[in-house]
N, C-alpha and C. Protein backbone atom coordinates (compact mmCIF):
# COMPACT_ATOMS: atom_id res chain seq x y z
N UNK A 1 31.87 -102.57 19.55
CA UNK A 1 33.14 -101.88 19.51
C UNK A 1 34.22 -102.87 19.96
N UNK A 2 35.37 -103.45 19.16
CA UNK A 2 36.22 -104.09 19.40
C UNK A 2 37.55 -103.41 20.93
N UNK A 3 38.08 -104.09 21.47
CA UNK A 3 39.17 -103.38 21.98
C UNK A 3 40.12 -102.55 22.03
N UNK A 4 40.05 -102.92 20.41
CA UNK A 4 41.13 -102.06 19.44
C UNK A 4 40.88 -100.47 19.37
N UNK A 5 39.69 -100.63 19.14
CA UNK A 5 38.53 -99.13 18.84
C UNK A 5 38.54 -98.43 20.32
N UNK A 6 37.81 -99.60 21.48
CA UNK A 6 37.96 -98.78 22.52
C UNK A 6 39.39 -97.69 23.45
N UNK A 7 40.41 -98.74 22.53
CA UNK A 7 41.71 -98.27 23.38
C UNK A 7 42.06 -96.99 22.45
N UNK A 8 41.70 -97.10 20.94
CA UNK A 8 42.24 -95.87 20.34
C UNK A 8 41.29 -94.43 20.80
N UNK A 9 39.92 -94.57 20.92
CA UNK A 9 38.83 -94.03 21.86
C UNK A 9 39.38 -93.00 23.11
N UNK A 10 39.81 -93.90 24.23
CA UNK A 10 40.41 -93.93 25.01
C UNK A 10 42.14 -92.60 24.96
N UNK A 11 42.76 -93.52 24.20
CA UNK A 11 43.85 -92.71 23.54
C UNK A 11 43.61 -90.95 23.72
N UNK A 12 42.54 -91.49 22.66
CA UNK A 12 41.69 -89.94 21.90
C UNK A 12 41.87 -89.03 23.30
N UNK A 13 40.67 -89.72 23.60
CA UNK A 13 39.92 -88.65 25.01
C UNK A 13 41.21 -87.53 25.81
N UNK A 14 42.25 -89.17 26.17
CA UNK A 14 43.38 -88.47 27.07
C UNK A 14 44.20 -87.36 26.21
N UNK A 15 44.48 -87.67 24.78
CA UNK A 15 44.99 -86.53 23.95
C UNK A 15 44.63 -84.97 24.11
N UNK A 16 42.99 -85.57 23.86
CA UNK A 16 42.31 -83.99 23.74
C UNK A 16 42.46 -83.18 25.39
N UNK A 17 42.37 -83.76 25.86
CA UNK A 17 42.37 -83.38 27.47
C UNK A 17 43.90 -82.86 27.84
N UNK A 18 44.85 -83.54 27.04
CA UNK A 18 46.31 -83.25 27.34
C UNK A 18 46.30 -81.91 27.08
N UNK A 19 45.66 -81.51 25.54
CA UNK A 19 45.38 -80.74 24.23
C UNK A 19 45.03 -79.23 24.80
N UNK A 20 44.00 -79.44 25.63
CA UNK A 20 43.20 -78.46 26.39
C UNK A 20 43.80 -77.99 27.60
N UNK A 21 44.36 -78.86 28.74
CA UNK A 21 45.32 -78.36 29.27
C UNK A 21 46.66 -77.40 28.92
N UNK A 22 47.60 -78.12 28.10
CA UNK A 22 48.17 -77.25 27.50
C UNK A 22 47.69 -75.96 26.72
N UNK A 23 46.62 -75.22 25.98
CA UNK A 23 46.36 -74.71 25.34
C UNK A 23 46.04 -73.38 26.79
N UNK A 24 45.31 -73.93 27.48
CA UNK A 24 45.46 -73.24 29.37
C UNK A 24 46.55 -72.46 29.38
N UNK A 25 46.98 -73.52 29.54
CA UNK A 25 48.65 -73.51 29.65
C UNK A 25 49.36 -72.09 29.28
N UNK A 26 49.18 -72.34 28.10
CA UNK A 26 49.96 -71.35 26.79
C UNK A 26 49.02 -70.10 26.85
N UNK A 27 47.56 -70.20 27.11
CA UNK A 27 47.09 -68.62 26.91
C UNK A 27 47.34 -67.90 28.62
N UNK A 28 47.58 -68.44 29.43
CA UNK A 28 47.76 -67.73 30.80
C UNK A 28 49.04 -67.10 30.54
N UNK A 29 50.20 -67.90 29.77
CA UNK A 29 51.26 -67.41 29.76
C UNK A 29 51.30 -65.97 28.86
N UNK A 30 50.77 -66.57 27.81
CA UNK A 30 50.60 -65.01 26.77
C UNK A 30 49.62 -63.95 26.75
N UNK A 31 49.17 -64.02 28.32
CA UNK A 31 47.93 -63.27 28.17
C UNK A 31 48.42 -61.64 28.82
N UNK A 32 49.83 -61.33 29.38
CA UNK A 32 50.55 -60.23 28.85
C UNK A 32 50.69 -59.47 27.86
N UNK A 33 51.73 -60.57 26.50
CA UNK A 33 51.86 -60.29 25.22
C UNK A 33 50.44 -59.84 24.84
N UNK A 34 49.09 -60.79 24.87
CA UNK A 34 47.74 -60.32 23.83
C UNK A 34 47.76 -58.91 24.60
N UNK A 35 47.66 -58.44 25.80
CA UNK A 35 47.16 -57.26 26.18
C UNK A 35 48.37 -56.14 25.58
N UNK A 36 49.14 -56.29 25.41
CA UNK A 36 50.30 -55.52 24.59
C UNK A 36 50.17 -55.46 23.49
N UNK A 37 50.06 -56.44 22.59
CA UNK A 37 49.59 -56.18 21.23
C UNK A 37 48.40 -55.66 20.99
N UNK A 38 47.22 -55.80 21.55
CA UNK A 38 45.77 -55.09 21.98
C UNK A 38 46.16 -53.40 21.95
N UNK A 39 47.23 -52.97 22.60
CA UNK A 39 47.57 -52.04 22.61
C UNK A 39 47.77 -51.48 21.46
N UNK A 40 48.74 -52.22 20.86
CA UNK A 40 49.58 -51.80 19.18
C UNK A 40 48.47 -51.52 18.22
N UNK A 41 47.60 -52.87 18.66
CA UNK A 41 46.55 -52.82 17.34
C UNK A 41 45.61 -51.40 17.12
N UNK A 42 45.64 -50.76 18.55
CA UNK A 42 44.77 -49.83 18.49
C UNK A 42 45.34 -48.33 18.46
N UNK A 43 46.80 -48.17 18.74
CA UNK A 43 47.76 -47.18 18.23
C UNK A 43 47.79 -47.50 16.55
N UNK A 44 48.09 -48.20 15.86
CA UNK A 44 48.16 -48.79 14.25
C UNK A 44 46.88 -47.98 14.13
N UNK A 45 45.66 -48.46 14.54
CA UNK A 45 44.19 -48.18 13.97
C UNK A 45 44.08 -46.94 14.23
N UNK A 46 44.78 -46.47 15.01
CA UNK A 46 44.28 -44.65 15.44
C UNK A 46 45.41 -43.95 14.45
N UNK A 47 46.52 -44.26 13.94
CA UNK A 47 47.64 -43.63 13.08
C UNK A 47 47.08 -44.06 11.69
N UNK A 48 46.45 -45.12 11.15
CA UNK A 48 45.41 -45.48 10.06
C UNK A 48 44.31 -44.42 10.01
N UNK A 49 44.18 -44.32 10.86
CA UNK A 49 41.97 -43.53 10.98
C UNK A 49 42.47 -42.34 10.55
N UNK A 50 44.11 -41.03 11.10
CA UNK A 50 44.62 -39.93 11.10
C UNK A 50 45.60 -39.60 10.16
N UNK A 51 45.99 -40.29 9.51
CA UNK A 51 47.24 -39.87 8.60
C UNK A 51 47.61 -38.47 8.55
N UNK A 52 46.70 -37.61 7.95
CA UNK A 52 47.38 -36.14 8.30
C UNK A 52 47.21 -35.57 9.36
N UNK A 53 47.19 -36.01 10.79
CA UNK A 53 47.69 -36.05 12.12
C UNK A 53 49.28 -36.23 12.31
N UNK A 54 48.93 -37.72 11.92
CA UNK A 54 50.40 -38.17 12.45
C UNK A 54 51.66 -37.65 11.44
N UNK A 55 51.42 -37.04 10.39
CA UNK A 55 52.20 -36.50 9.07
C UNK A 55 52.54 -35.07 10.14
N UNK A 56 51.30 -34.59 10.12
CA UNK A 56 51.55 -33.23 11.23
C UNK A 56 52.72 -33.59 12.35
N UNK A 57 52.18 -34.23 13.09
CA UNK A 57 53.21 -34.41 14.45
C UNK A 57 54.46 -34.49 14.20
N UNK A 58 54.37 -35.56 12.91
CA UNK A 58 56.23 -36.20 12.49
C UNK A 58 56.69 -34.78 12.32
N UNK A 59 55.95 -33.70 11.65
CA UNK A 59 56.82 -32.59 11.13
C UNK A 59 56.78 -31.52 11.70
N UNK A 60 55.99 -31.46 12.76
CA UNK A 60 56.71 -31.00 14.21
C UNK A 60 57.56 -31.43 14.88
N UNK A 61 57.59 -32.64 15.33
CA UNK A 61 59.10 -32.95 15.59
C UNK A 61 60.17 -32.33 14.50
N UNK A 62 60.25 -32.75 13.13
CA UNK A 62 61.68 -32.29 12.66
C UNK A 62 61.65 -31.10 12.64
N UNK A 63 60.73 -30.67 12.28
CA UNK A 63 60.92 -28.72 12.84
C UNK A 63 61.09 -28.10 14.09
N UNK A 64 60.31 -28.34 14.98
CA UNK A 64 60.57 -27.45 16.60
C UNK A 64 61.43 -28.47 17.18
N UNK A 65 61.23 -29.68 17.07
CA UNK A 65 62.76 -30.79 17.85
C UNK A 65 61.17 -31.36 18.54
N UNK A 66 61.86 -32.22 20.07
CA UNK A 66 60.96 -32.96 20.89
C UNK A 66 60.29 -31.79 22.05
N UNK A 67 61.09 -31.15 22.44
CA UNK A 67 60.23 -29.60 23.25
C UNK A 67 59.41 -29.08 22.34
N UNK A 68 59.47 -28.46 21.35
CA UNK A 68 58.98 -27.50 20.49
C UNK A 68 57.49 -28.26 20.37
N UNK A 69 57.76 -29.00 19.85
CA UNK A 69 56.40 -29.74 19.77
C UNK A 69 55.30 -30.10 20.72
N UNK A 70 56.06 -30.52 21.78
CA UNK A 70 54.94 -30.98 23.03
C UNK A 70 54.85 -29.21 23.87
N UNK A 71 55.41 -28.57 23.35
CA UNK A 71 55.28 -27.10 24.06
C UNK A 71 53.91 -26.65 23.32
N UNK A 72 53.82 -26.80 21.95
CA UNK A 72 53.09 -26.25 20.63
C UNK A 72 51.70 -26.98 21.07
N UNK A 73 51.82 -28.07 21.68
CA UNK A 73 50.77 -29.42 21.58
C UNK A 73 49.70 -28.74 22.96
N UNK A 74 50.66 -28.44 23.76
CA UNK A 74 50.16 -27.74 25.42
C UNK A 74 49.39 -27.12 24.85
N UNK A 75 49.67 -25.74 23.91
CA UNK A 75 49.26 -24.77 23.87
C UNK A 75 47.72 -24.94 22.98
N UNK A 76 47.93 -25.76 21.97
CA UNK A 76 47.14 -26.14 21.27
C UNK A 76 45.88 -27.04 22.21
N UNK A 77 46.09 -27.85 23.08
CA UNK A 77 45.03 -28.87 23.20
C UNK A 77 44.69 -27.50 24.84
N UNK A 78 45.15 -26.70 25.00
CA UNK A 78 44.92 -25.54 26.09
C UNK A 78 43.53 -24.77 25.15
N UNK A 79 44.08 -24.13 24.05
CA UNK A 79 43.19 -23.35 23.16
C UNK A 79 41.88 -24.27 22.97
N UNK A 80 42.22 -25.77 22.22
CA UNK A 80 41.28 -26.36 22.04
C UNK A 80 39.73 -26.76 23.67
N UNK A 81 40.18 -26.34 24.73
CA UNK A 81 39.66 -27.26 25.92
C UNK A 81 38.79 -25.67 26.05
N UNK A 82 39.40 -24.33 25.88
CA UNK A 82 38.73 -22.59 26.30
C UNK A 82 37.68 -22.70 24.93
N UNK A 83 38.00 -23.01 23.66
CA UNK A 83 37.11 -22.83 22.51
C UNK A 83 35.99 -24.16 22.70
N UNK A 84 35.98 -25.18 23.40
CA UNK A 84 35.13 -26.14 23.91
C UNK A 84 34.19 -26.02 24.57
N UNK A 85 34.80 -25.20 25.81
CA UNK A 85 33.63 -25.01 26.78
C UNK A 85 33.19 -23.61 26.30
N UNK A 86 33.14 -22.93 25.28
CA UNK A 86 32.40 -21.79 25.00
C UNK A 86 31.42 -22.52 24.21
């Protein structure tokens, strides 16, 4: 191995090492953002899996307003929890 080779070698090593540090670096910082988007991805996948859920809800809101609905929702996931445990 000439000098030439060893120093570009050399070069290398310290690059990748710079490479890897920084990359540290950058996922500690965004490791907020991933847990937030983690979030999204799995609200998206649950409004994907339900469509005529979330079609439902939207049109409770424009019909009963933002009370009407979470009043309707009480009553409903109330009924649903008495018809459960029977």
């Amino acid at each position: 191995m000439t000098g030439h080779q060893r120093e570009l070698e050399q070069r290398r090593r310290r690059l990748v090492e710079r490479s890897a540090v920084q990359r540290a670096a950058l996922a500690a910082r965004l490791a907020p953002v991933v847990s937030r988007l983690a979030t999204v991805d799995r609200v998206r996948d649950t409004l994907r899996r339900y469509p005529v859920g979330v079609v439902a809800i939207a049109a409770g809101f424009g019909v009963l307003g933002w009370q009407g609905t979470l009043s309707l929702a009480a009553r409903l996931f109330s009924l649903y929890a008495l018809l459960r445990r029977s």
